[in-house]
PDB file of N, CA and C in Angstrom:
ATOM      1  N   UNK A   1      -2.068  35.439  89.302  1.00  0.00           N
ATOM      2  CA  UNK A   1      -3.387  36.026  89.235  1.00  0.00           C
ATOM      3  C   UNK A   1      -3.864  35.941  87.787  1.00  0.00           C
ATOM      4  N   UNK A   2      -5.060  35.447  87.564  1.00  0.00           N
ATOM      5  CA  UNK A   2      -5.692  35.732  86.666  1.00  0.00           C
ATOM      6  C   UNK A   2      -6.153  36.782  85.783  1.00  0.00           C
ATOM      7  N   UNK A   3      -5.849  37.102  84.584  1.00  0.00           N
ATOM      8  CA  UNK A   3      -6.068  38.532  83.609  1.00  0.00           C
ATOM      9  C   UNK A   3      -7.893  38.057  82.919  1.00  0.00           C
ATOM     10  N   UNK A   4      -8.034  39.205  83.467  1.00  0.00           N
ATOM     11  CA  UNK A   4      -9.254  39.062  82.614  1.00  0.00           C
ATOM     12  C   UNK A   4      -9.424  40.024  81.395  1.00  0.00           C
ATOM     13  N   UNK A   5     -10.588  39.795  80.531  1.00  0.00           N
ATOM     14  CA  UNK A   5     -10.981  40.592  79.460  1.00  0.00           C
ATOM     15  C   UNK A   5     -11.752  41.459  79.221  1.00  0.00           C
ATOM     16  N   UNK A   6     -12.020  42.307  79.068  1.00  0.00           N
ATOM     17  CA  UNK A   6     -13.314  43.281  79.351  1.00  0.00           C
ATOM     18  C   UNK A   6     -13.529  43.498  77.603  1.00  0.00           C
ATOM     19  N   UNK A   7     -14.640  42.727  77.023  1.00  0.00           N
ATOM     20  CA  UNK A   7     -14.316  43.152  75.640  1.00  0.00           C
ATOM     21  C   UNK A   7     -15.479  44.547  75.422  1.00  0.00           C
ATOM     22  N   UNK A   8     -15.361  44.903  74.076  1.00  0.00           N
ATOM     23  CA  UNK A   8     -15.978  46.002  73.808  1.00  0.00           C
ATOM     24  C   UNK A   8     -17.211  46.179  74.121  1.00  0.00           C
ATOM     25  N   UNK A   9     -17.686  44.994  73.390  1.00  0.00           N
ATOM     26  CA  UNK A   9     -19.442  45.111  73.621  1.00  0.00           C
ATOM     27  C   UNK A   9     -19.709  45.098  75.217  1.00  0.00           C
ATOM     28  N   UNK A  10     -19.039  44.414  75.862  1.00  0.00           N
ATOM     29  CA  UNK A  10     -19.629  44.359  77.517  1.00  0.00           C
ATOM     30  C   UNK A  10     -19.334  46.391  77.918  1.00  0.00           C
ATOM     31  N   UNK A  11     -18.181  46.370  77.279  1.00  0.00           N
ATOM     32  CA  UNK A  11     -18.311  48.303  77.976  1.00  0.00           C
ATOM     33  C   UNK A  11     -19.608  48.844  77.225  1.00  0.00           C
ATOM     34  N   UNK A  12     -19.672  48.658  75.723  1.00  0.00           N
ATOM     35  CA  UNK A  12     -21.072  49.468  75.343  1.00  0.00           C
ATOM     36  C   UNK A  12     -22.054  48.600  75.969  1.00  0.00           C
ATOM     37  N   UNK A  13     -21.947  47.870  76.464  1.00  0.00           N
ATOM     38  CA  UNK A  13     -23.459  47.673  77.256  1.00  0.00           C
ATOM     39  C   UNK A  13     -23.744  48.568  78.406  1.00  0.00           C
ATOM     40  N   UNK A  14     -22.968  48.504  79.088  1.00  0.00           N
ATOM     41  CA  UNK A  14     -22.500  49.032  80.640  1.00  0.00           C
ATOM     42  C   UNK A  14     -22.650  50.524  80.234  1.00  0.00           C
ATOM     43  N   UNK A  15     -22.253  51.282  79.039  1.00  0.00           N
ATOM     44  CA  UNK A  15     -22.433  52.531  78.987  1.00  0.00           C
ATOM     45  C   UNK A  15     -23.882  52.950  78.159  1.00  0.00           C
ATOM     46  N   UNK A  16     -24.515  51.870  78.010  1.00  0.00           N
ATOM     47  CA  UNK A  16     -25.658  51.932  77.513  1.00  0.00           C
ATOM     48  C   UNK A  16     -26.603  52.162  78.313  1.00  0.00           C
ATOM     49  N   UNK A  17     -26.353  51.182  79.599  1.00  0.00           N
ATOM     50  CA  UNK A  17     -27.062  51.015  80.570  1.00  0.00           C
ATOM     51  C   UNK A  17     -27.314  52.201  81.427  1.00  0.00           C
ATOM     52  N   UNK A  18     -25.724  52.853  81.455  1.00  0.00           N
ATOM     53  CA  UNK A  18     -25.559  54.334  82.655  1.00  0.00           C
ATOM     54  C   UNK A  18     -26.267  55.221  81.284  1.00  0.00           C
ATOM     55  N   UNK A  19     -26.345  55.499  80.664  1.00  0.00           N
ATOM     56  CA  UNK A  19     -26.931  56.549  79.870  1.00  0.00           C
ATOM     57  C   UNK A  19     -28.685  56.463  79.742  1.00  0.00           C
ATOM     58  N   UNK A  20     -29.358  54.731  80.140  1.00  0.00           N
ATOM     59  CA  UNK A  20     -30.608  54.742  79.930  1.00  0.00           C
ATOM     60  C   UNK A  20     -30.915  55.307  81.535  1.00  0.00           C
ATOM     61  N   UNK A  21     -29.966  54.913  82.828  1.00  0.00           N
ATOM     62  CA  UNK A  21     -30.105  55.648  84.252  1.00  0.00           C
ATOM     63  C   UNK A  21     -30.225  56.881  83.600  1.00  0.00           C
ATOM     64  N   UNK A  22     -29.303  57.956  82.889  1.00  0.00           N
ATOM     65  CA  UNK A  22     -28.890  59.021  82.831  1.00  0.00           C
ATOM     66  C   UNK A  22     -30.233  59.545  82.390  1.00  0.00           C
ATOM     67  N   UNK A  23     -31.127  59.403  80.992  1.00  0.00           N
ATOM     68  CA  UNK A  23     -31.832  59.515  80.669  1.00  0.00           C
ATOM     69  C   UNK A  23     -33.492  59.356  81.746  1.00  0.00           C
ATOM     70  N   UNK A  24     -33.378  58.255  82.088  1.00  0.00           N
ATOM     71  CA  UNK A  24     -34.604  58.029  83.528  1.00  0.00           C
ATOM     72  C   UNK A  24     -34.580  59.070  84.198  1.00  0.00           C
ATOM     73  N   UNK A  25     -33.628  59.633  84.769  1.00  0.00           N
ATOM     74  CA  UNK A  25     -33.450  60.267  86.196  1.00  0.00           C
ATOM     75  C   UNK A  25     -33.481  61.578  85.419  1.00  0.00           C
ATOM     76  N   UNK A  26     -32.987  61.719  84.098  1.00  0.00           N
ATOM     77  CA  UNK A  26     -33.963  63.527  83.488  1.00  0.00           C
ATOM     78  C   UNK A  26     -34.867  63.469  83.960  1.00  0.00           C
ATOM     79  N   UNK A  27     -35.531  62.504  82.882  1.00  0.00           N
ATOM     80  CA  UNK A  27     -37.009  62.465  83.016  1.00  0.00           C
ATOM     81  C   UNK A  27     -37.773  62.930  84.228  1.00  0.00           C
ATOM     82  N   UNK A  28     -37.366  62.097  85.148  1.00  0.00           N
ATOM     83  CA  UNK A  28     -37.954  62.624  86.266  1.00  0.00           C
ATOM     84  C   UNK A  28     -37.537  63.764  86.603  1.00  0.00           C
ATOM     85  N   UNK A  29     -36.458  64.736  86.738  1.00  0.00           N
ATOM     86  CA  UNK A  29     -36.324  66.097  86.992  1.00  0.00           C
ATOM     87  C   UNK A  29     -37.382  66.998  85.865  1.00  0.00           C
ATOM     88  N   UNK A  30     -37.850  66.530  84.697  1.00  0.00           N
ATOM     89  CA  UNK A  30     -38.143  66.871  84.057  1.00  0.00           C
ATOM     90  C   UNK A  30     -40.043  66.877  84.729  1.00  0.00           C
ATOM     91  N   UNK A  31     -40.298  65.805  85.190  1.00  0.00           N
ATOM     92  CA  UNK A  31     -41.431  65.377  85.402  1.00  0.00           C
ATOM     93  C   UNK A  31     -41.945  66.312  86.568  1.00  0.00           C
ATOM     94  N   UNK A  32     -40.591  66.141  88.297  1.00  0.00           N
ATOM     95  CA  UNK A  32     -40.392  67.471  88.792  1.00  0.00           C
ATOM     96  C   UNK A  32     -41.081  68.528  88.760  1.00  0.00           C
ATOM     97  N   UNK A  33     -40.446  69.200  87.808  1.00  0.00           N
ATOM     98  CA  UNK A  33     -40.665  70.683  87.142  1.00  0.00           C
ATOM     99  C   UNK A  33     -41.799  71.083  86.971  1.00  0.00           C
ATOM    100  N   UNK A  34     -42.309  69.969  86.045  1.00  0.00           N
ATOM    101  CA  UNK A  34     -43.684  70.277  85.623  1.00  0.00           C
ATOM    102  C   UNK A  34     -44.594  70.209  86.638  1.00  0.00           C
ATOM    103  N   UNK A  35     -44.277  69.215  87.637  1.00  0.00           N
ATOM    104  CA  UNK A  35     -45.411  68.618  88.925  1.00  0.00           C
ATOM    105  C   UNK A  35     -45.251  69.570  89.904  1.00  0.00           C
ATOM    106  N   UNK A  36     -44.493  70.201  90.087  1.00  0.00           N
ATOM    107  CA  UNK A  36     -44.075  71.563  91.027  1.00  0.00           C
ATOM    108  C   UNK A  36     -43.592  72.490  90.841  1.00  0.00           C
ATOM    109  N   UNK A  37     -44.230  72.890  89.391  1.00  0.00           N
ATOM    110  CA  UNK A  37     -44.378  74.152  88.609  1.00  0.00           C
ATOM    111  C   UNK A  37     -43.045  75.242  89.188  1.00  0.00           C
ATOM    112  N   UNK A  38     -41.730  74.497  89.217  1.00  0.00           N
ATOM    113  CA  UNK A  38     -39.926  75.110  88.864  1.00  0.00           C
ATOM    114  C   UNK A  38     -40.230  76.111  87.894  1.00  0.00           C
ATOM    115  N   UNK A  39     -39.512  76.944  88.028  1.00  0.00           N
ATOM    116  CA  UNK A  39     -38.454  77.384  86.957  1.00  0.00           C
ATOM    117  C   UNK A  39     -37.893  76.623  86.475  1.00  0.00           C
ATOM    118  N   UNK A  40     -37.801  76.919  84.555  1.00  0.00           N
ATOM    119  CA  UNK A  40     -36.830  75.947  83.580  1.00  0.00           C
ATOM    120  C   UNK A  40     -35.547  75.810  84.103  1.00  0.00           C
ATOM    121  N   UNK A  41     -34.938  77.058  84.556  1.00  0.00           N
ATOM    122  CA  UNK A  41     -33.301  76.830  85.127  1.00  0.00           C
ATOM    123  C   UNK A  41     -32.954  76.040  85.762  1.00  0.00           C
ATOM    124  N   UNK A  42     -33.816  74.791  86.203  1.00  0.00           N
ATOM    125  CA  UNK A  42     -33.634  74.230  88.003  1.00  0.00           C
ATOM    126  C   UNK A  42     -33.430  73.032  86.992  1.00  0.00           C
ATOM    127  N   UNK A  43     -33.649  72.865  86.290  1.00  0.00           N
ATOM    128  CA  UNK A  43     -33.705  71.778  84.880  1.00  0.00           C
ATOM    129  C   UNK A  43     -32.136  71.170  84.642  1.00  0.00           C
ATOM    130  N   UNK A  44     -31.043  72.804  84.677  1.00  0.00           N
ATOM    131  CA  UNK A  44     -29.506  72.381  84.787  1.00  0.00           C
ATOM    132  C   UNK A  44     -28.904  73.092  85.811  1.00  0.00           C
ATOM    133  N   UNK A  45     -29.708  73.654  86.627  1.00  0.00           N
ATOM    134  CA  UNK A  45     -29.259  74.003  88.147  1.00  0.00           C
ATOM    135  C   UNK A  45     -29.173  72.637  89.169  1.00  0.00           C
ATOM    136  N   UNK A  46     -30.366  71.544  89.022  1.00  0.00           N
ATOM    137  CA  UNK A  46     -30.369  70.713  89.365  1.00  0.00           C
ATOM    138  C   UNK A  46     -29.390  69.041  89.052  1.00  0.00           C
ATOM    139  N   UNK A  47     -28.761  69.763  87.913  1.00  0.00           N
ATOM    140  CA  UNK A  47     -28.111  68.365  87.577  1.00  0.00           C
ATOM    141  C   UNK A  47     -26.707  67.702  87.928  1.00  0.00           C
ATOM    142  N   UNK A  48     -26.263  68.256  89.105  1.00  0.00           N
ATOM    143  CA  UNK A  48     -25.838  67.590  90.022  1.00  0.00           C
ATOM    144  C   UNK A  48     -26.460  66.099  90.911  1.00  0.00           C
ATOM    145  N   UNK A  49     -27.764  66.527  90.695  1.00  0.00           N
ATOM    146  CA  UNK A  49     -28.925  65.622  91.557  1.00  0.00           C
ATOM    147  C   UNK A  49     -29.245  64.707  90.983  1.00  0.00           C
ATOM    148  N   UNK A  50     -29.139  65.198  89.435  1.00  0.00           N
ATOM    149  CA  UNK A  50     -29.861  64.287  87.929  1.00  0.00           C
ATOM    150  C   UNK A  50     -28.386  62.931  88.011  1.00  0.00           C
ATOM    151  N   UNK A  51     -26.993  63.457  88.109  1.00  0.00           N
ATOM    152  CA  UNK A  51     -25.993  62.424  88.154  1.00  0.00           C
ATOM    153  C   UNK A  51     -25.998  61.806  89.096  1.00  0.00           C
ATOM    154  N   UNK A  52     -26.306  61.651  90.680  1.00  0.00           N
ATOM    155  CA  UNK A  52     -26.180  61.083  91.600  1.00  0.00           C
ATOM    156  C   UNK A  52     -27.260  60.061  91.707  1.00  0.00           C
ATOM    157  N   UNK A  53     -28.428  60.890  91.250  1.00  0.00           N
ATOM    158  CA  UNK A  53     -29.485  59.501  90.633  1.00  0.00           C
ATOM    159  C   UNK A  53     -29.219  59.114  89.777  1.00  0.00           C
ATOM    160  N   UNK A  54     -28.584  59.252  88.695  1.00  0.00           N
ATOM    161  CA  UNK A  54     -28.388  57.963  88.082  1.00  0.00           C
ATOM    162  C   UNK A  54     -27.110  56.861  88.405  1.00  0.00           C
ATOM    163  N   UNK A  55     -26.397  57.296  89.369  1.00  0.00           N
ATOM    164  CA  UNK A  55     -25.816  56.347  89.830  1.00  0.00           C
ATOM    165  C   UNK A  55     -26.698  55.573  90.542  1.00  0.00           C
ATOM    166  N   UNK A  56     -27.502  55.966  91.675  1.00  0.00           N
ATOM    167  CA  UNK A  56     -27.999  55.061  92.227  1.00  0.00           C
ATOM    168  C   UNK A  56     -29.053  54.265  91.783  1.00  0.00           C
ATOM    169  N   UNK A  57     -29.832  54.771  90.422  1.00  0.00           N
ATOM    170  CA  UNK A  57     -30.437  53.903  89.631  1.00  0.00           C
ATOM    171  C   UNK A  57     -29.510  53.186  88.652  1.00  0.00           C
ATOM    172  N   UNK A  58     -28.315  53.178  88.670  1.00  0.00           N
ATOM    173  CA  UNK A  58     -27.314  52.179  88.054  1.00  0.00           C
ATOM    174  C   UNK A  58     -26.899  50.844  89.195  1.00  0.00           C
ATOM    175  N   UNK A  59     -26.812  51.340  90.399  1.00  0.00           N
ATOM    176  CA  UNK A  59     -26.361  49.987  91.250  1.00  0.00           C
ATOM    177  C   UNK A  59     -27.255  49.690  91.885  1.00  0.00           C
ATOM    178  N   UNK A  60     -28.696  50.110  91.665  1.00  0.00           N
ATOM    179  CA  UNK A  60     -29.801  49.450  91.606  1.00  0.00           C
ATOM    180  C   UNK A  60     -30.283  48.234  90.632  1.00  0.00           C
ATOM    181  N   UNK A  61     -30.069  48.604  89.697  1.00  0.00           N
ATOM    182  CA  UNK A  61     -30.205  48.047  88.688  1.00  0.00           C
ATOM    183  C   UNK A  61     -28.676  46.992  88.348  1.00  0.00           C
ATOM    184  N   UNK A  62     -27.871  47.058  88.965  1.00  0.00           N
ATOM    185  CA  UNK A  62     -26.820  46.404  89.119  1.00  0.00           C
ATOM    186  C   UNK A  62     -27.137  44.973  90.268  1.00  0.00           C
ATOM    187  N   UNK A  63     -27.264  45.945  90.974  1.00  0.00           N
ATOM    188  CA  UNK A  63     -27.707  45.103  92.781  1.00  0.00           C
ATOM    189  C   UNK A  63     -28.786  43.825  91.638  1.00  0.00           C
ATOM    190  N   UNK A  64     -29.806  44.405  91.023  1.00  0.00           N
ATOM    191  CA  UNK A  64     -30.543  43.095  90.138  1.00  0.00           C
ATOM    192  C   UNK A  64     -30.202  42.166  89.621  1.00  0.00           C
ATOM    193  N   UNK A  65     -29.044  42.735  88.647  1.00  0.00           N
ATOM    194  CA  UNK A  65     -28.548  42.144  87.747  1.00  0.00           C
ATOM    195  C   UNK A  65     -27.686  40.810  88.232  1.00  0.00           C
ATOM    196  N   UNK A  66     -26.749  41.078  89.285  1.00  0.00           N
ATOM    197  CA  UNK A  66     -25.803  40.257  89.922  1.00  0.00           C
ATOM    198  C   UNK A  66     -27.189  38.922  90.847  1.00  0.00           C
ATOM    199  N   UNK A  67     -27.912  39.248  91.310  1.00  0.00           N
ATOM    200  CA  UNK A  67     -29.306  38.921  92.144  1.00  0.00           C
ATOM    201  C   UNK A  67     -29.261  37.618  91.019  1.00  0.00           C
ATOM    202  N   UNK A  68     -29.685  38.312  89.631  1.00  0.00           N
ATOM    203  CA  UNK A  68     -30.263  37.070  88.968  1.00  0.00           C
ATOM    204  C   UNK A  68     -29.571  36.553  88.157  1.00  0.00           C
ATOM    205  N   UNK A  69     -28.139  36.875  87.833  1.00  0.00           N
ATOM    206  CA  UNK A  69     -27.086  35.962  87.673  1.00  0.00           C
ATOM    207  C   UNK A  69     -26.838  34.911  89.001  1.00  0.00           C
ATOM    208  N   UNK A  70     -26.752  35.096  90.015  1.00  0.00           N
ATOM    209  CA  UNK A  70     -26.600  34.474  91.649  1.00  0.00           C
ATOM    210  C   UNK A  70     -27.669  33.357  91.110  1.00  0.00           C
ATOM    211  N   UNK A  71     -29.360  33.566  90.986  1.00  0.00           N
ATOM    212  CA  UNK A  71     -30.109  32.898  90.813  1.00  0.00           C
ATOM    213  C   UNK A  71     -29.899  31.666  89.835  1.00  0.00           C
ATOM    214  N   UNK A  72     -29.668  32.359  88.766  1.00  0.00           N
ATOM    215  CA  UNK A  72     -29.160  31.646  87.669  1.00  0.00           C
ATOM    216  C   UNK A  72     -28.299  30.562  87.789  1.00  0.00           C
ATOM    217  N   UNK A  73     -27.109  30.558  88.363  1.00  0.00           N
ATOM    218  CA  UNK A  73     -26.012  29.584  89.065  1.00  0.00           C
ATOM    219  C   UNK A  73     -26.461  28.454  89.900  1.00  0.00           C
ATOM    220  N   UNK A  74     -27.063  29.399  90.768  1.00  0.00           N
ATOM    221  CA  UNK A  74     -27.541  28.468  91.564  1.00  0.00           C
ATOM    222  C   UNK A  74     -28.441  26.724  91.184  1.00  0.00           C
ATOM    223  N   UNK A  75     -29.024  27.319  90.118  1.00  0.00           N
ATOM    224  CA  UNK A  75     -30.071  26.387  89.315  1.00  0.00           C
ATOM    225  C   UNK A  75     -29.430  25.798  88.435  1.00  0.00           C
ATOM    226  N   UNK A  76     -28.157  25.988  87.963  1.00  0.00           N
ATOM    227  CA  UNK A  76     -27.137  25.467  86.830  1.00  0.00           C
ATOM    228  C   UNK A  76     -26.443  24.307  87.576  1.00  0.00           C
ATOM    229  N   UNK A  77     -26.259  24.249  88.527  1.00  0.00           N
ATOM    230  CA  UNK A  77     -25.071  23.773  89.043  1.00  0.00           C
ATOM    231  C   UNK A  77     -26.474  22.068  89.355  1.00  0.00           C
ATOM    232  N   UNK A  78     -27.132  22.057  88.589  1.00  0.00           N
ATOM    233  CA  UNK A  78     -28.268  20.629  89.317  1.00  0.00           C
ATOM    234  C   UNK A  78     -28.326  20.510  88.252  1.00  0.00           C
TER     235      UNK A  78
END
């Protein structure tokens, strides 16, 4: 079997990436709040909700990424 490498910069990308999800998906709890006039508490009462979206705005944004690498190949190989 083949060993692969995972070098540094590819993890700080990847944790760059889950932290700009992490950051998005405040926002919007943040946006929330204001649009349906919450209580501030619901701000970190809610952030259970804030992590699960940003997973799924991570393998969203994943699901893309792989999409247009696929694309990419495809057009390489001519």
């Amino acid at each position: 079997m083949k060993d692969t490498i995972i070098t540094v910069q590819q993890k700080k990308r990847e944790l760059y990436l889950l932290l700009a999800c992490f950051i998005g998906a405040f926002v919007f709890n943040i946006a929330a709040l204001i649009i349906y006039k919450s209580p501030f508490k619901e701000l970190f009462t809610q952030l259970h909700i804030v992590i699960i979206l940003t997973f799924f705005f991570y393998f969203v944004v994943l699901f893309f990424r792989i999409l247009g690498w696929l694309i990419l190949m495809l057009f390489r190989k001519k």
